[in-house]
N, C-alpha and C. Protein backbone atom coordinates (compact mmCIF):
# COMPACT_ATOMS: atom_id res chain seq x y z
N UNK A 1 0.81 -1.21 0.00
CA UNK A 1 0.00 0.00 0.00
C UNK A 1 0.85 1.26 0.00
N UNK A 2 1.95 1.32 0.02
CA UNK A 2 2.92 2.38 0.04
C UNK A 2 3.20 2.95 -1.58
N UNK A 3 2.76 2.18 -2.48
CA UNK A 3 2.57 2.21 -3.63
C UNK A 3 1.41 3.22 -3.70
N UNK A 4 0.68 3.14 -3.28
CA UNK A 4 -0.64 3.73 -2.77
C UNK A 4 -0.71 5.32 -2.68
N UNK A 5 -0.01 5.46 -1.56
CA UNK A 5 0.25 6.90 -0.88
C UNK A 5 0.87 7.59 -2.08
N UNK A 6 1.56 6.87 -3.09
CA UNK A 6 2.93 7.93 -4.08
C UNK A 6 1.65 8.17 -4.83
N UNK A 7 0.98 7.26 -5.36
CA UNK A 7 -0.36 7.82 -5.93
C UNK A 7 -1.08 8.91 -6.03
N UNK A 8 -1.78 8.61 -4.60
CA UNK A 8 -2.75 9.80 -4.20
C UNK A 8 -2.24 11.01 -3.80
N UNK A 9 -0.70 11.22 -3.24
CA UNK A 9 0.24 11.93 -2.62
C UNK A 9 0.16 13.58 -3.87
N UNK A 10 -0.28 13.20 -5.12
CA UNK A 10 -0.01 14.00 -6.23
C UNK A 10 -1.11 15.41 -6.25
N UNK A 11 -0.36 16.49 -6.83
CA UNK A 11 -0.74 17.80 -6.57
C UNK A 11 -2.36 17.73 -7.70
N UNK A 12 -2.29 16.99 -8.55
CA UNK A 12 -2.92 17.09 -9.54
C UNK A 12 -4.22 15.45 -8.88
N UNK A 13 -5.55 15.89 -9.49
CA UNK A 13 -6.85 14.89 -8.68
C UNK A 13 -6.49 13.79 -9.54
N UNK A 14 -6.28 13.28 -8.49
CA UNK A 14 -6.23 11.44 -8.96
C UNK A 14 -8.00 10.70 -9.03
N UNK A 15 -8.35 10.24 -9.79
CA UNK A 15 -9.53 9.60 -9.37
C UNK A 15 -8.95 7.89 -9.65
N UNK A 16 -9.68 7.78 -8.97
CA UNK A 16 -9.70 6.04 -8.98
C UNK A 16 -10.70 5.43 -9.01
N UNK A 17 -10.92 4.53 -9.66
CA UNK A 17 -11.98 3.72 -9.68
C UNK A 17 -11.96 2.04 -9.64
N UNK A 18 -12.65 1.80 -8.88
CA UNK A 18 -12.51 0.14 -7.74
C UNK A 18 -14.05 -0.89 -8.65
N UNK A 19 -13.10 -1.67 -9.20
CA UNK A 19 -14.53 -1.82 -10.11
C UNK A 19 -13.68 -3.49 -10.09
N UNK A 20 -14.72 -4.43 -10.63
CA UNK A 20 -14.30 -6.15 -11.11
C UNK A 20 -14.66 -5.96 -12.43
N UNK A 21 -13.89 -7.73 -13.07
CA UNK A 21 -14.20 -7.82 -14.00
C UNK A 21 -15.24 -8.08 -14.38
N UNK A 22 -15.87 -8.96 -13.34
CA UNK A 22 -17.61 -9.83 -13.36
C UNK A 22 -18.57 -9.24 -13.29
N UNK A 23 -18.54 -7.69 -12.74
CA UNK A 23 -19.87 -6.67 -12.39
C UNK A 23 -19.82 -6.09 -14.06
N UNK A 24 -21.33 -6.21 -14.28
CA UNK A 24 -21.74 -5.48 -16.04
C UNK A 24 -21.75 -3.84 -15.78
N UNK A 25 -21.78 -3.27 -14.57
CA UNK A 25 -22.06 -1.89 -14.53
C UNK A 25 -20.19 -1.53 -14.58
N UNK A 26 -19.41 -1.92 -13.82
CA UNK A 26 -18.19 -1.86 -13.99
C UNK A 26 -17.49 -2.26 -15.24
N UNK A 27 -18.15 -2.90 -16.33
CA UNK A 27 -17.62 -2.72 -17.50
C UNK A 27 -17.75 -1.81 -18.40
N UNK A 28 -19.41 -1.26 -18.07
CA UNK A 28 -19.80 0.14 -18.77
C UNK A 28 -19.00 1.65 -18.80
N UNK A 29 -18.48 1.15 -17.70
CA UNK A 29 -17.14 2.09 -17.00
C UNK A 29 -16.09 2.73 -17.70
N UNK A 30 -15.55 1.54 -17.75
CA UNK A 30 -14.56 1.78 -19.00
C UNK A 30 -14.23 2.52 -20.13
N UNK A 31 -15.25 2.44 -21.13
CA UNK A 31 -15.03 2.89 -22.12
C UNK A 31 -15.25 4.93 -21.51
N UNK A 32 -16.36 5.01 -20.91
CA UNK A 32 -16.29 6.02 -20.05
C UNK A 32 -14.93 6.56 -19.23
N UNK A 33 -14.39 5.76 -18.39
CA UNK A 33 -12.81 6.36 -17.85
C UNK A 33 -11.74 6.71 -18.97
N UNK A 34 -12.00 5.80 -20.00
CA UNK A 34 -11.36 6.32 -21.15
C UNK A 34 -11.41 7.83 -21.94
N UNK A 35 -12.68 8.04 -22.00
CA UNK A 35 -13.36 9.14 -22.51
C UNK A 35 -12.55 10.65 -21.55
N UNK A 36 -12.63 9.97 -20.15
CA UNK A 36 -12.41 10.78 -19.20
C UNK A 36 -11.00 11.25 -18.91
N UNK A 37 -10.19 10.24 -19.31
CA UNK A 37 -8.67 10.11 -19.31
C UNK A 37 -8.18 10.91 -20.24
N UNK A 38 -8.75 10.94 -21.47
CA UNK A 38 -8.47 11.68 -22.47
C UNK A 38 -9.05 13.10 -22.40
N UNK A 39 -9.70 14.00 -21.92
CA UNK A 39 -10.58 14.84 -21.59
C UNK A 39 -9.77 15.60 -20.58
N UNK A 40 -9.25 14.94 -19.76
CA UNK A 40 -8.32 15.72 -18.59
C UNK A 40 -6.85 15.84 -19.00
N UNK A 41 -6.36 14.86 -19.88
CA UNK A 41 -4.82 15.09 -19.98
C UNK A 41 -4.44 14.92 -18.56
N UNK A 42 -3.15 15.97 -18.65
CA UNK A 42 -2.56 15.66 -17.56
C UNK A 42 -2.98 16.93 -16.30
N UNK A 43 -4.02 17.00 -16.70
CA UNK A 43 -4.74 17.65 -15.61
C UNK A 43 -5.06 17.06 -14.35
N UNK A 44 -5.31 15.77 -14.76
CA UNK A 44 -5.82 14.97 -13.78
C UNK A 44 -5.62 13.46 -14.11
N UNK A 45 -5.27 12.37 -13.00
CA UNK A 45 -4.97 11.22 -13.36
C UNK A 45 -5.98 10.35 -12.93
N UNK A 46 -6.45 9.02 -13.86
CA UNK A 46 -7.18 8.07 -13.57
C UNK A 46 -6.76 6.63 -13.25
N UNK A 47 -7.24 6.27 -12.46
CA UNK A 47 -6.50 4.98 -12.37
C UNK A 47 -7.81 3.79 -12.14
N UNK A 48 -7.29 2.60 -12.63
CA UNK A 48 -8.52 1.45 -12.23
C UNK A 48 -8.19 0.60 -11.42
N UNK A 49 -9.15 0.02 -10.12
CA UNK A 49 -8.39 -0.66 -9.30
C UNK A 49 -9.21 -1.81 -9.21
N UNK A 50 -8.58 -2.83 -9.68
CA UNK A 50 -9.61 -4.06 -9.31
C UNK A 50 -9.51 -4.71 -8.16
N UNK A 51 -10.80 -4.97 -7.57
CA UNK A 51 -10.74 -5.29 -6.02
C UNK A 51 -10.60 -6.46 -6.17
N UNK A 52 -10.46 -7.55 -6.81
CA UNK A 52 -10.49 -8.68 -6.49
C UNK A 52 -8.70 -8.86 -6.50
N UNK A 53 -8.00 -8.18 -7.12
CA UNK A 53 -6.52 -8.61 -7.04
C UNK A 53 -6.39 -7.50 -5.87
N UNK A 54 -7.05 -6.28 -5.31
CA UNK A 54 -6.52 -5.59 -3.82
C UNK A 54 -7.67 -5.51 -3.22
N UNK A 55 -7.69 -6.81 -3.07
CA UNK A 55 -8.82 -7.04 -1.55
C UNK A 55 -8.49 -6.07 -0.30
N UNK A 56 -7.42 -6.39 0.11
CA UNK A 56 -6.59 -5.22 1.17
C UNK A 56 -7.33 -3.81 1.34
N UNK A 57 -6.40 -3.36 -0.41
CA UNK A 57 -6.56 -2.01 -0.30
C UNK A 57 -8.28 -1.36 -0.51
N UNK A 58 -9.38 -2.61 -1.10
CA UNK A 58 -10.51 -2.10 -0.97
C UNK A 58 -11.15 -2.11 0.21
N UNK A 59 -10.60 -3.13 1.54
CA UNK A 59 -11.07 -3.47 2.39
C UNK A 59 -10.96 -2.15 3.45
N UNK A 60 -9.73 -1.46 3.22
CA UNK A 60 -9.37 -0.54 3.77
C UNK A 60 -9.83 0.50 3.51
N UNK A 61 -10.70 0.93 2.53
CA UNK A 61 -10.94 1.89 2.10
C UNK A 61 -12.67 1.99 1.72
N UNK A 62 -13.06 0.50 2.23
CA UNK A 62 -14.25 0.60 2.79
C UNK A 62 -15.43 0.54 1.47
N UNK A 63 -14.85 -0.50 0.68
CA UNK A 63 -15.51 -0.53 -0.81
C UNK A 63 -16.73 -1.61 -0.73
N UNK A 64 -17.55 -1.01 -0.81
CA UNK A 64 -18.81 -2.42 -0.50
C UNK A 64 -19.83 -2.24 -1.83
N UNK A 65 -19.69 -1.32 -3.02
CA UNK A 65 -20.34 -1.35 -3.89
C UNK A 65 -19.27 -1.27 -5.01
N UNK A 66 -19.57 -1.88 -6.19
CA UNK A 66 -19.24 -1.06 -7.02
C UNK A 66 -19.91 -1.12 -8.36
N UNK A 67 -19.49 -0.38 -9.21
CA UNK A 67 -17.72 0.57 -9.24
C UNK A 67 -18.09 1.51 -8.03
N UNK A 68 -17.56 2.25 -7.32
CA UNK A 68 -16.94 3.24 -7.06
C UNK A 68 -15.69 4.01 -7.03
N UNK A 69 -16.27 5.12 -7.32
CA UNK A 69 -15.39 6.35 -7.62
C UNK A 69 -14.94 7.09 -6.69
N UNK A 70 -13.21 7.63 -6.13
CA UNK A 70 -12.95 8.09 -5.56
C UNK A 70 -11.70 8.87 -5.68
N UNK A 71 -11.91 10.38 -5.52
CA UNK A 71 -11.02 11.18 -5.85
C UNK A 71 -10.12 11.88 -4.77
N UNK A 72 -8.61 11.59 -5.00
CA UNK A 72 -7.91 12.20 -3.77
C UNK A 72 -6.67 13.46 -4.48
N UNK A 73 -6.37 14.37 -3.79
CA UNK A 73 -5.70 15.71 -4.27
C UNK A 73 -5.13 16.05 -2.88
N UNK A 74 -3.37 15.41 -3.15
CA UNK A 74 -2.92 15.85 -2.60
C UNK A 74 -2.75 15.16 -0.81
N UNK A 75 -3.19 13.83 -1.30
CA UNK A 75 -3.07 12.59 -0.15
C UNK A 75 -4.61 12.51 0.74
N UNK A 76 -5.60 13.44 0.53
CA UNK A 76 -6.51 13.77 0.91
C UNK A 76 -7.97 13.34 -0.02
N UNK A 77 -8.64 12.38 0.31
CA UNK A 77 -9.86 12.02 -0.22
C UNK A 77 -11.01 13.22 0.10
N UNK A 78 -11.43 13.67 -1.13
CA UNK A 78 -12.21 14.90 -1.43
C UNK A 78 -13.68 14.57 -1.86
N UNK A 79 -13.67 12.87 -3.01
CA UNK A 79 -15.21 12.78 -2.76
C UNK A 79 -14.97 11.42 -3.36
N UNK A 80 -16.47 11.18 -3.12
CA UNK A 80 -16.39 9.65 -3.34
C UNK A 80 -17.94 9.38 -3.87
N UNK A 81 -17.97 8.62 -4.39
CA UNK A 81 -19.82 7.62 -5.04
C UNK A 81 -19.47 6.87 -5.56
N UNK A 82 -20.49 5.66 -4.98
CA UNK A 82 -20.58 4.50 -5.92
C UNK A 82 -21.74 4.53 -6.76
N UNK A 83 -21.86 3.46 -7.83
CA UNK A 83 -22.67 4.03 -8.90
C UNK A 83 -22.20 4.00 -10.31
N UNK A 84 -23.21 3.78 -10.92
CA UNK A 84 -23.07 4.18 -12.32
C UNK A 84 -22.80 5.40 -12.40
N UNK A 85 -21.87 5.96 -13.60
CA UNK A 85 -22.13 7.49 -13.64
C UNK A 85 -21.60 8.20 -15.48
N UNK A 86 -22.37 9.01 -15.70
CA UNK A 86 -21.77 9.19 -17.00
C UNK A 86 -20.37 9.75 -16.86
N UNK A 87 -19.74 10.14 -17.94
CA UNK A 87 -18.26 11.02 -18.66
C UNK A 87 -18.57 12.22 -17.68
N UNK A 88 -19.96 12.89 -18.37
CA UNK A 88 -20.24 13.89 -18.13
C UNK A 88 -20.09 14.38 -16.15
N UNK A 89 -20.71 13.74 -15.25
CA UNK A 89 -20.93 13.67 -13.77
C UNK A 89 -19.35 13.83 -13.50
N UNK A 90 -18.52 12.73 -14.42
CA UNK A 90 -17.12 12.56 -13.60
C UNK A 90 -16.06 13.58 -14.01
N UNK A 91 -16.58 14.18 -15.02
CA UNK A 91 -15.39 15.25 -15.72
C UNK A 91 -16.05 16.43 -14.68
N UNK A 92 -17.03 16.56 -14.28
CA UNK A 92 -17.82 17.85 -13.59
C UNK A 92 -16.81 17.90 -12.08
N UNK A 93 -16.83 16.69 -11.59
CA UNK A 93 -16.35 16.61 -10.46
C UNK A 93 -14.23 16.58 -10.44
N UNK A 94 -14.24 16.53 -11.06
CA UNK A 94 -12.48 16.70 -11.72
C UNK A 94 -11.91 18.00 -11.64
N UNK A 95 -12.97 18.53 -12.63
CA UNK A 95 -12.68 19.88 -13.27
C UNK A 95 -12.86 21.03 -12.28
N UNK A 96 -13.62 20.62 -10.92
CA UNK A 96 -13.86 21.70 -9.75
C UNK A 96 -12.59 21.20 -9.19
N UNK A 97 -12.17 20.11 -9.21
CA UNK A 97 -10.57 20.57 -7.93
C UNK A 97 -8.99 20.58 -8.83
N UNK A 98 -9.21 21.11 -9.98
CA UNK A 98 -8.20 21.56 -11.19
C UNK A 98 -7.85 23.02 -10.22
């Protein structure tokens, strides 16, 4: 998990998203984080975390739905939802802590 901290540690909003391969709403995701990845540049970084290979780090962080989405700036978790969500919802929430 120290891998972890260099992550979120960054001046620029990291979002992450905690999703499996087996959930159909967490595949819809995707092509969406993509959309989103490209949209922010290096404004902002995305990352995908599958809970089934970091049981740990979802356990710790208190993941009981997913996907969920969670954005940290600067080592500090700023917001979080689980849920489906469009491009649109997740670029909205990015673009306020730019």
């Amino acid at each position: 998990m120290s891998k972890f901290g260099e992550i979120i540690d960054l001046e620029i909003p990291v979002l992450l998203n905690f999703f499996t391969e087996w959930d159909e709403n967490c595949k819809l995701v995707h092509p969406i984080l993509k959309d989103v990845a490209a949209a922010m540049g290096d404004k902002a970084k995305v990352i995908k975390i599958d809970v089934d290979k970091n049981q740990e780090l979802a356990e710790a962080l208190r993941i009981k739905s997913l996907p969920t989405f969670v954005i940290y700036k600067s080592g500090e978790m700023i917001w979080r939802q689980s849920g489906f969500m469009e491009a649109s919802e997740i670029l909205l929430k990015l673009k306020a802590e730019c």
